[in-house]
Protein backbone atom coordinates (compact mmCIF):
# COMPACT_ATOMS: atom_id res chain seq x y z
CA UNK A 1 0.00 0.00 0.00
CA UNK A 2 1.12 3.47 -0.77
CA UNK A 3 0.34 6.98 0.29
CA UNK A 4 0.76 10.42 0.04
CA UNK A 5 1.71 13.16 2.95
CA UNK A 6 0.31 16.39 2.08
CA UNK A 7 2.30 19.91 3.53
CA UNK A 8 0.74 21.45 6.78
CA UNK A 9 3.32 23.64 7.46
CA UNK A 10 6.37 25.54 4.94
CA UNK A 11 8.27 25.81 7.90
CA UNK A 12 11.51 25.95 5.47
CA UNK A 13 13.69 24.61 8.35
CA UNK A 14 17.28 24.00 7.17
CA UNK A 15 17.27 20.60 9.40
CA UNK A 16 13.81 19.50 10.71
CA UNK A 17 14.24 17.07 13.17
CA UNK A 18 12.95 15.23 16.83
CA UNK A 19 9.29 15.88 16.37
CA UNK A 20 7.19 15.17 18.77
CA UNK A 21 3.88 15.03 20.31
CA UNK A 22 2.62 16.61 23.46
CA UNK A 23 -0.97 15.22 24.03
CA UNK A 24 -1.54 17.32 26.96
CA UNK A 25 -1.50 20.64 24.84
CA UNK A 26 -2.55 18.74 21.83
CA UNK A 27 0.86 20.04 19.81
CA UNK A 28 3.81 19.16 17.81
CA UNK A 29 7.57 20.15 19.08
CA UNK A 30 10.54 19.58 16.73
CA UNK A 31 13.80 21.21 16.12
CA UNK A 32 15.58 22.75 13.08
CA UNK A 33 18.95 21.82 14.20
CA UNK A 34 20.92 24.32 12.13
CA UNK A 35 18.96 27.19 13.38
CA UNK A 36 19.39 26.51 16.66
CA UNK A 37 15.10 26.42 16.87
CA UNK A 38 12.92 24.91 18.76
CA UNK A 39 9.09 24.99 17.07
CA UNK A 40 5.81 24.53 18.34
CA UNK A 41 2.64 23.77 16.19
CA UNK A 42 -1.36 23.88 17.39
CA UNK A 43 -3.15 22.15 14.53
CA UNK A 44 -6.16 23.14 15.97
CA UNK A 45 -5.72 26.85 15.36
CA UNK A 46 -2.34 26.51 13.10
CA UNK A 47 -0.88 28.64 16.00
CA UNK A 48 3.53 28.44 16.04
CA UNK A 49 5.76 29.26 18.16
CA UNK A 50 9.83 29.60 17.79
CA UNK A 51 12.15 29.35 20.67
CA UNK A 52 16.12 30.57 19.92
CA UNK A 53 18.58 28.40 21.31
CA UNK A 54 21.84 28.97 22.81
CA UNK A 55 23.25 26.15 20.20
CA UNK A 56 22.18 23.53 17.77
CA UNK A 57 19.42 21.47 19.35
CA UNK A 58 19.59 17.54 17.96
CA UNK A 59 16.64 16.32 20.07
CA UNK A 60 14.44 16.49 22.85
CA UNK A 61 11.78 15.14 25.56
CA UNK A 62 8.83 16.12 27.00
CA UNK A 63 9.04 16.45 30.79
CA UNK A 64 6.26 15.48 33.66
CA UNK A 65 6.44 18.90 33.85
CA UNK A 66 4.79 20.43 30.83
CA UNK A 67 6.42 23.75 31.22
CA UNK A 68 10.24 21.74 30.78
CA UNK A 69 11.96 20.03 28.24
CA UNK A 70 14.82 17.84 28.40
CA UNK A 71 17.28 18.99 25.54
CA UNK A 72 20.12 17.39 23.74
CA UNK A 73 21.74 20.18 22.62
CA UNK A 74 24.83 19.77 20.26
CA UNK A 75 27.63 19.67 22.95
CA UNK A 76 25.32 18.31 26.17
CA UNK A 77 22.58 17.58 28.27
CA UNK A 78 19.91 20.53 29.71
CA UNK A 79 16.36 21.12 30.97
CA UNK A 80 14.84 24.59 29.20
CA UNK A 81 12.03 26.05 30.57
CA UNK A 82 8.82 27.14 27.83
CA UNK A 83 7.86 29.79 29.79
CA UNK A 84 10.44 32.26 31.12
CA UNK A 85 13.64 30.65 29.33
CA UNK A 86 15.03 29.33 32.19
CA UNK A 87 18.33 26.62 30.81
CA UNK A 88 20.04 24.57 33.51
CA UNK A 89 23.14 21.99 32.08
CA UNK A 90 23.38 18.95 32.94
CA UNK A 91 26.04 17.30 31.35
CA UNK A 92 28.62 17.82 28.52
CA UNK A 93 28.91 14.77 25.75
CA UNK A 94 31.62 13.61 24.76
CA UNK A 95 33.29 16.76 25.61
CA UNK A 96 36.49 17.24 22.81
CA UNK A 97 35.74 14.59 20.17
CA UNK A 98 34.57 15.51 16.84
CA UNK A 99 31.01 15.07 17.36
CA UNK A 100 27.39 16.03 18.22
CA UNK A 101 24.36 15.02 20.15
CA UNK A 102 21.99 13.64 17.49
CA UNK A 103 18.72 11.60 17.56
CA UNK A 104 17.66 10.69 21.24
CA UNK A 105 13.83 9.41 21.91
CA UNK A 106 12.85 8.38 25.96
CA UNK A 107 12.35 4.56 26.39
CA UNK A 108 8.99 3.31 28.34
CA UNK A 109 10.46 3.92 31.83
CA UNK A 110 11.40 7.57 31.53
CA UNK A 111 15.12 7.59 30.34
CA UNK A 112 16.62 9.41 28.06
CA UNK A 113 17.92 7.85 24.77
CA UNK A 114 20.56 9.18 22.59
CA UNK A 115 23.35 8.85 19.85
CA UNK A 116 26.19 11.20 19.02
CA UNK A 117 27.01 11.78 15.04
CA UNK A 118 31.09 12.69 13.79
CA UNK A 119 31.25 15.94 12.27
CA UNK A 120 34.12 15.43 9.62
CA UNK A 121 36.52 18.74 9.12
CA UNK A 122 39.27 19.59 7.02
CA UNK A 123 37.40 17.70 3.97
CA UNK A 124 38.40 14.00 6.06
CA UNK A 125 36.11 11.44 5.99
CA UNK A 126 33.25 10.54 8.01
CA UNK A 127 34.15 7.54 10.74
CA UNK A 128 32.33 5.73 13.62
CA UNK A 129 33.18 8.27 16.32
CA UNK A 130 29.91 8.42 17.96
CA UNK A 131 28.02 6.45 20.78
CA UNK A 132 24.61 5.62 22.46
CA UNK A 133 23.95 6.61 25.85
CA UNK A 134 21.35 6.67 28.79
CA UNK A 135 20.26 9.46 31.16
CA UNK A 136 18.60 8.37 33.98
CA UNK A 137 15.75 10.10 36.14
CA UNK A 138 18.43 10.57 38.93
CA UNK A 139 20.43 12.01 35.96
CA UNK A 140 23.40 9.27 35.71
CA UNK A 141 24.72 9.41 32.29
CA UNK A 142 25.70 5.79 30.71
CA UNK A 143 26.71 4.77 27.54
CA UNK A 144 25.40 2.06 26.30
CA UNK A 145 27.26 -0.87 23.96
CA UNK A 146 26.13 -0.32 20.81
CA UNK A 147 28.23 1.64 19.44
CA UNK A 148 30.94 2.99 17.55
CA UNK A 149 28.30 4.79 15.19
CA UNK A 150 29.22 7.48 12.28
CA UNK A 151 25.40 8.83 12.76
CA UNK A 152 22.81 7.55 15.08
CA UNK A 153 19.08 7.75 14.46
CA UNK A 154 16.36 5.79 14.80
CA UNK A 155 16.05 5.43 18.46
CA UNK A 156 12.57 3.99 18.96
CA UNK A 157 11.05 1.38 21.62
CA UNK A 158 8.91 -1.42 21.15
CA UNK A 159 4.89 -0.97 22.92
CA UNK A 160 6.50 -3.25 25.58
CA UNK A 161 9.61 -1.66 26.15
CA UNK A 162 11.57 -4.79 25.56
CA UNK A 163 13.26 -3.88 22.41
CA UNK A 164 15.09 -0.77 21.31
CA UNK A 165 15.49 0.00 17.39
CA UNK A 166 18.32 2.37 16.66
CA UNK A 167 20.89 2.59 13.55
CA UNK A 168 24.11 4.17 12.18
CA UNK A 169 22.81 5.88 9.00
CA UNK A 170 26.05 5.78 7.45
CA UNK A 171 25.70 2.11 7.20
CA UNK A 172 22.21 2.26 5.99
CA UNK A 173 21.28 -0.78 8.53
CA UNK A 174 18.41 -0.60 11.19
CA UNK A 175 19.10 -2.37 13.90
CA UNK A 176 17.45 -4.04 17.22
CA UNK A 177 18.18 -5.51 20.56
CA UNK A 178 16.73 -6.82 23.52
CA UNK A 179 16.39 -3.38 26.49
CA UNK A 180 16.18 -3.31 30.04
CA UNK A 181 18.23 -2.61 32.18
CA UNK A 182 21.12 -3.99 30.21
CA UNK A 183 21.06 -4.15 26.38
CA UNK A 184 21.72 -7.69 24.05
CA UNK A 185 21.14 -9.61 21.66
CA UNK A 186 21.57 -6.84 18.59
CA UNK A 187 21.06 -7.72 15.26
CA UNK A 188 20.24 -6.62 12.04
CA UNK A 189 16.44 -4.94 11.77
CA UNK A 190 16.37 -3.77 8.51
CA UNK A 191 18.48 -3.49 5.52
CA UNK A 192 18.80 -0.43 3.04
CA UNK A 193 22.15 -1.08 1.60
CA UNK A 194 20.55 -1.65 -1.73
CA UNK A 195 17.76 0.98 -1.83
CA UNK A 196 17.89 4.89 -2.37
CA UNK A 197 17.63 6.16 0.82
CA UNK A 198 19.04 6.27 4.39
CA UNK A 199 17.52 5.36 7.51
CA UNK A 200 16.42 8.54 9.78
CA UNK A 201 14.12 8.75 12.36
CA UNK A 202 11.34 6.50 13.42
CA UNK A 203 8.72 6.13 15.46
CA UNK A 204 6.67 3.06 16.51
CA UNK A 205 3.02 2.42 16.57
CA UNK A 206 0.26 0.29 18.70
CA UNK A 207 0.98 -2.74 17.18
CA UNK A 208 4.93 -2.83 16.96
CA UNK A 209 5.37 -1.50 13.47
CA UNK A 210 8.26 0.92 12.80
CA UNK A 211 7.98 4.04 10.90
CA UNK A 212 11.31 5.55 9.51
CA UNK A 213 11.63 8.34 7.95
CA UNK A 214 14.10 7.34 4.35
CA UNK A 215 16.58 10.39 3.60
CA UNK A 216 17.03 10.77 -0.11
CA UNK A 217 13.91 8.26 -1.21
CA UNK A 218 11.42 10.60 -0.13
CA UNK A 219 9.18 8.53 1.56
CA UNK A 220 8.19 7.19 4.76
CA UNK A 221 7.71 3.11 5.32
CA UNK A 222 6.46 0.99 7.99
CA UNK A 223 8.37 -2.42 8.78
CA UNK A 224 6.16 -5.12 11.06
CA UNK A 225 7.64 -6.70 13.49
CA UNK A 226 10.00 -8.70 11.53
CA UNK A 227 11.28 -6.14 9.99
CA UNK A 228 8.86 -6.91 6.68
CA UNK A 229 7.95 -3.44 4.56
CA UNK A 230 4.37 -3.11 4.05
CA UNK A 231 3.69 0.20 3.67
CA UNK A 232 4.84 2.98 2.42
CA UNK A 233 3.94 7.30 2.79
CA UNK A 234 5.16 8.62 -0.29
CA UNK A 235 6.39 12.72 0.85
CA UNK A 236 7.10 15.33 -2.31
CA UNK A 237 10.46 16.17 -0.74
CA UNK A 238 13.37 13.97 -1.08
CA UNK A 239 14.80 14.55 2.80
CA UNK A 240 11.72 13.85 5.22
CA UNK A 241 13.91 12.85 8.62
CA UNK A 242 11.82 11.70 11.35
CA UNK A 243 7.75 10.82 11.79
CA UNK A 244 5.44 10.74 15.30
CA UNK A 245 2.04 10.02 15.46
CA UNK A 246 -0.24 12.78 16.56
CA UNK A 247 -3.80 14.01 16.89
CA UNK A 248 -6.66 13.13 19.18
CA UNK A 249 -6.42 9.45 18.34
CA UNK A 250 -2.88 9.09 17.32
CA UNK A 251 -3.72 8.35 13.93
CA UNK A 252 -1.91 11.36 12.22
CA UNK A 253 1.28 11.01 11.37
CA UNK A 254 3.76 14.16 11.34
CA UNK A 255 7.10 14.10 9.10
CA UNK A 256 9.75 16.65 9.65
CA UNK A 257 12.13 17.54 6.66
CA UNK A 258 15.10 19.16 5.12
CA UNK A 259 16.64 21.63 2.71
CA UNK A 260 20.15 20.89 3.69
CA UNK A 261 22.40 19.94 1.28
CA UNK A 262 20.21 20.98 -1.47
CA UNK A 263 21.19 22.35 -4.76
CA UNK A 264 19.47 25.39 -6.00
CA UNK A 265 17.72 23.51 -8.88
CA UNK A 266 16.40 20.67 -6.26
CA UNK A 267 15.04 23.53 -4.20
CA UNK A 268 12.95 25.04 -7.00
CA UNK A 269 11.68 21.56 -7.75
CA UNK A 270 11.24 20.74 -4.11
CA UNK A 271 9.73 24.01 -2.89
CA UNK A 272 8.45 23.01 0.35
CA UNK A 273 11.40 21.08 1.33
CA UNK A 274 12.16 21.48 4.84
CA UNK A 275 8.18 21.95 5.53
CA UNK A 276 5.70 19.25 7.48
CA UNK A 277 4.03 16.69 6.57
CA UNK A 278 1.06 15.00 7.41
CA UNK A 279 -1.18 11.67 6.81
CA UNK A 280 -3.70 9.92 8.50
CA UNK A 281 -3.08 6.19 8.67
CA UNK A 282 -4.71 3.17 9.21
CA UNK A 283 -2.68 2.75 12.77
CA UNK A 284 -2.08 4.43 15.89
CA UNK A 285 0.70 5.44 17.46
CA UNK A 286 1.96 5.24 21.19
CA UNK A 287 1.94 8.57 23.82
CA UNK A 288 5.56 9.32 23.64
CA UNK A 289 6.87 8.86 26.93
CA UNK A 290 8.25 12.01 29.29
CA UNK A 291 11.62 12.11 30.97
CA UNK A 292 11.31 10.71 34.47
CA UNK A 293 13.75 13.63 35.69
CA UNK A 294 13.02 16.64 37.48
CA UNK A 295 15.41 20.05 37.30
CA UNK A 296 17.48 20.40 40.53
């Protein structure tokens, strides 16, 4: 089966990323990394908001606390506040490498999940410098082995909480293991070695199915359990980068997307590249879970 996402918003973000879904105000967060943005969309009235931030933001919870967010910004951990601006660090990441916080998603007990991405200079190549890692609700940081990874995405939890999803996009691989207090068992989820696009971020529905978001193939598809395409969200912009299921009854999916890296001829055939995307779909997703942790 195959569908089509239709534009909601031309948000013309540079890198759309980490959306999100707060039921509790009934809107959509996500991030245009390169801006150093964090948005906020209403669909109910169309009503955005656009918070600066003090450096790229890669990803982000929601809190218990609706007024905080948990933020991976590009060099650490912090909790913002919404409502008077309020930033308190927690934690620097992988403080002098050659990397990035990138895609991070919270697991079904509260915790914080994210991967790091190399940022190549100097024209070298790209390389597996990056790692996964864990933030507690007591705010222990722990990295997790899974790694080395070039560019992590894809962090995404089974209904149960027993398996995570994650992948090095460099390698064009999804991958899975078994999650709980440890991690094992990894293996390979998906493979897109021999297709057009490269495995960004996902999101996971009611009954198991993984959404991920293809960079370069324009399109979303959802893999079953075993990892078995069977449908696919066709989106008229060739870098959508992550999906999460929103609306009243979770059965509207949002897609963030890109103009980086675009020529100027593939922006004046893509001209809402780097807008969002919508669908409603025959599933339903999951209420994304909030950070356990509390500011101190």
């Amino acid at each position: 089966m195959t569908l089509q996402a239709s534009l909601v918003l031309d948000a013309h973000n540079t890198l759309g990323e980490g959306v999100t879904w707060c039921p509790r105000s009934q809107s959509l967060y996500w991030t245009d990394i390169h801006a150093s943005v964090l948005w906020r969309y209403r669909p109910s009235d169309g009503n955005t908001r656009r918070w600066p931030m003090p450096e790229r933001l890669a990803s982000f919870a929601l809190c218990e606390d609706e007024n905080w967010l948990l933020l991976g910004l590009a060099s650490g951990l912090a909790f913002f506040h919404l409502e008077n601006g309020q930033l308190i660090r927690i934690a620097d990441v992988e403080s002098g490498l050659p990397t990035r916080l990138n895609d991070g998603a919270c697991d079904r007990q509260g915790r914080f999940v994210f991967g790091t991405l190399h940022e190549p200079v100097c024209g070298e190549a790209r390389r597996a410098a990056g790692a996964f890692y864990r933030l507690h609700a007591d705010l222990k940081l722990e990295q997790l082995p899974l790694g080395p990874v070039a560019i992590s995405n894809s962090i995404a939890f089974s209904p149960d909480g027993a398996t995570m999803y994650y992948c090095d996009s460099f390698t064009r691989t999804v991958h899975r293991c078994s999650y709980g207090d440890s991690v094992a068992d990894a293996c390979m989820h998906i493979d897109l070695t021999q297709q057009r696009g490269e495995p960004d971020g996902s999101a996971v529905d009611s009954e198991g199915g993984l959404w991920n978001a293809e960079w370069g193939a324009g399109r979303v598809v959802r893999y079953d359990r075993h990892g078995k395409q069977d449908l696919v969200i066709e989106v008229p912009v060739c870098q959508p980068t992550r999906v999460a299921f929103g609306g009243e009854r979770l059965n509207t999916l949002y897609i963030t997307s890109a103009r980086d890296g675009l020529s100027a001829q593939a922006l004046a055939n893509e001209p809402h590249a780097g807008g969002l995307f919508a669908i409603e779909v025959p599933f339903t997703g999951i209420p994304e879970p909030r950070f356990a942790g509390r500011p101190t």
